[in-house]
Protein backbone atom coordinates (compact mmCIF):
# COMPACT_ATOMS: atom_id res chain seq x y z
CA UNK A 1 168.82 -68.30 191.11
CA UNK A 2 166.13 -70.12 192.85
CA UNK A 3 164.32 -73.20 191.39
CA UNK A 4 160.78 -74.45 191.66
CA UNK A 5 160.36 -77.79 189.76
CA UNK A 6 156.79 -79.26 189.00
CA UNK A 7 156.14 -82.98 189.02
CA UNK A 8 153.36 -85.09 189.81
CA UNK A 9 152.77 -85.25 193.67
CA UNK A 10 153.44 -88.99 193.19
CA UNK A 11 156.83 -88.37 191.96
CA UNK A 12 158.91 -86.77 194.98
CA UNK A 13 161.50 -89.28 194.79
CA UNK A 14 162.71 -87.97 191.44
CA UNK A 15 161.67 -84.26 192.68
CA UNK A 16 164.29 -85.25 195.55
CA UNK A 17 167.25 -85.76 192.72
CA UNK A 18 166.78 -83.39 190.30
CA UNK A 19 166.51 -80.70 193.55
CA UNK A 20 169.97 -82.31 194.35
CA UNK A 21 171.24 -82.30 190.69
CA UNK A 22 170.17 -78.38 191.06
CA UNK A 23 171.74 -77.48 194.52
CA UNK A 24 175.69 -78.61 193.74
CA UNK A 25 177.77 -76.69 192.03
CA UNK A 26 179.41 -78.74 189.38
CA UNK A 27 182.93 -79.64 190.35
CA UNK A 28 182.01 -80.17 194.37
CA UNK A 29 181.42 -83.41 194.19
CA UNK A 30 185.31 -85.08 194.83
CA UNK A 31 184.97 -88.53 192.99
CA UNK A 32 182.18 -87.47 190.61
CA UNK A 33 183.30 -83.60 189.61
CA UNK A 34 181.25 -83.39 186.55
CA UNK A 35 177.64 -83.91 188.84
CA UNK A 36 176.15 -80.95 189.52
CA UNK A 37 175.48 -77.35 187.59
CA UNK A 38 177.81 -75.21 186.52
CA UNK A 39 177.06 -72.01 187.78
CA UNK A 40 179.36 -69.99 185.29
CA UNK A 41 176.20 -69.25 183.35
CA UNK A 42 174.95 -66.97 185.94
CA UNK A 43 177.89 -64.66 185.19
CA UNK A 44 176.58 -63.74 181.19
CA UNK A 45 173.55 -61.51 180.67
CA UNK A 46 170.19 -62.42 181.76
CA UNK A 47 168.69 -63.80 178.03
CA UNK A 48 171.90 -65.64 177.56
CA UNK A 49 172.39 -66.90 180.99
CA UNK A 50 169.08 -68.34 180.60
CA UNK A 51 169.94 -70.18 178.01
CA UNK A 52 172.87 -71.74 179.10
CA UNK A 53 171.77 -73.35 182.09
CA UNK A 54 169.05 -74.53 180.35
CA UNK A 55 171.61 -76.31 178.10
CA UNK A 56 173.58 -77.27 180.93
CA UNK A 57 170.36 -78.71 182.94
CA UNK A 58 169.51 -80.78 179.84
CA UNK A 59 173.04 -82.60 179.48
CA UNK A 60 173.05 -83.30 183.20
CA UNK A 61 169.73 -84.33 183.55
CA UNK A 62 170.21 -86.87 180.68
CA UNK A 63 173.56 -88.09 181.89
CA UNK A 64 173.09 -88.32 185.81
CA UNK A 65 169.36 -88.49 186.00
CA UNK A 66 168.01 -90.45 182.80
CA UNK A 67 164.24 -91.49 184.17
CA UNK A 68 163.52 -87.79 184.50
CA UNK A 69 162.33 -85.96 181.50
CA UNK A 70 162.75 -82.00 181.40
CA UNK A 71 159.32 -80.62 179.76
CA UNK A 72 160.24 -77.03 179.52
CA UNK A 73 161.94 -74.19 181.61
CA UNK A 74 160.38 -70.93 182.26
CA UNK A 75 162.00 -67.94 184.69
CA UNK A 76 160.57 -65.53 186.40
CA UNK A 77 162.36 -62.68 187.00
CA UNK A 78 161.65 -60.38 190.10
CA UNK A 79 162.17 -56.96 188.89
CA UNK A 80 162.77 -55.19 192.61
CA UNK A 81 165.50 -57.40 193.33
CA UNK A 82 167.00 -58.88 189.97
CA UNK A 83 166.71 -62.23 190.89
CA UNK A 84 165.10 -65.06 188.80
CA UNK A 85 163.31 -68.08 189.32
CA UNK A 86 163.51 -71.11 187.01
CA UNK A 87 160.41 -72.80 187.27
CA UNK A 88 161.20 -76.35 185.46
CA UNK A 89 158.67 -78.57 184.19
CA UNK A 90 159.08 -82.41 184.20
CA UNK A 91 158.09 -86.00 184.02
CA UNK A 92 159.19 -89.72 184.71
CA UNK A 93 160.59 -90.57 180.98
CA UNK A 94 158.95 -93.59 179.22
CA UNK A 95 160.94 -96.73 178.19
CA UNK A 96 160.47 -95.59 175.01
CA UNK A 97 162.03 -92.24 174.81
């Protein structure tokens, strides 16, 4: 799955860690195993698959990244080749939220 994440220009630091947050596999990570996505999702069918890592990003994003603020999540799924983009939406999260 390949991921395209929009943020303001402004932010690239946080565009930096959630791109990190996206590219380890959960469990890689020797003295933190839990950082990272669990890719285990990507084994289920497409709708439900979808769903899970959506899930998954959520929980991780709150726990490991807790300035950034997921919007939404949409895929785009490439019908010649199967694969499926997750284009995620997101923001810097207010003091308040």
């Amino acid at each position: 799955m390949e991921f395209a994440i929009v943020f303001d220009k402004k932010e690239e630091k946080l565009r930096q860690e959630l791109s990190m947050l996206l590219s380890t596999r959960a469990g890689s990570v020797p003295v933190i195993r839990d950082y990272g996505i669990s890719w285990q999702c990507l084994d289920a069918q497409p709708d439900v698959a979808e769903s899970l890592f959506y899930q998954e990003l959520l929980q991780k994003t709150e726990k490991y990244l807790p300035n950034i603020k997921i919007v939404g999540i949409e895929f785009v799924h490439n019908p010649g080749n199967g694969e499926a983009t997750a284009k995620i939406s997101c923001r810097r999260r207010e003091n308040s939220e």
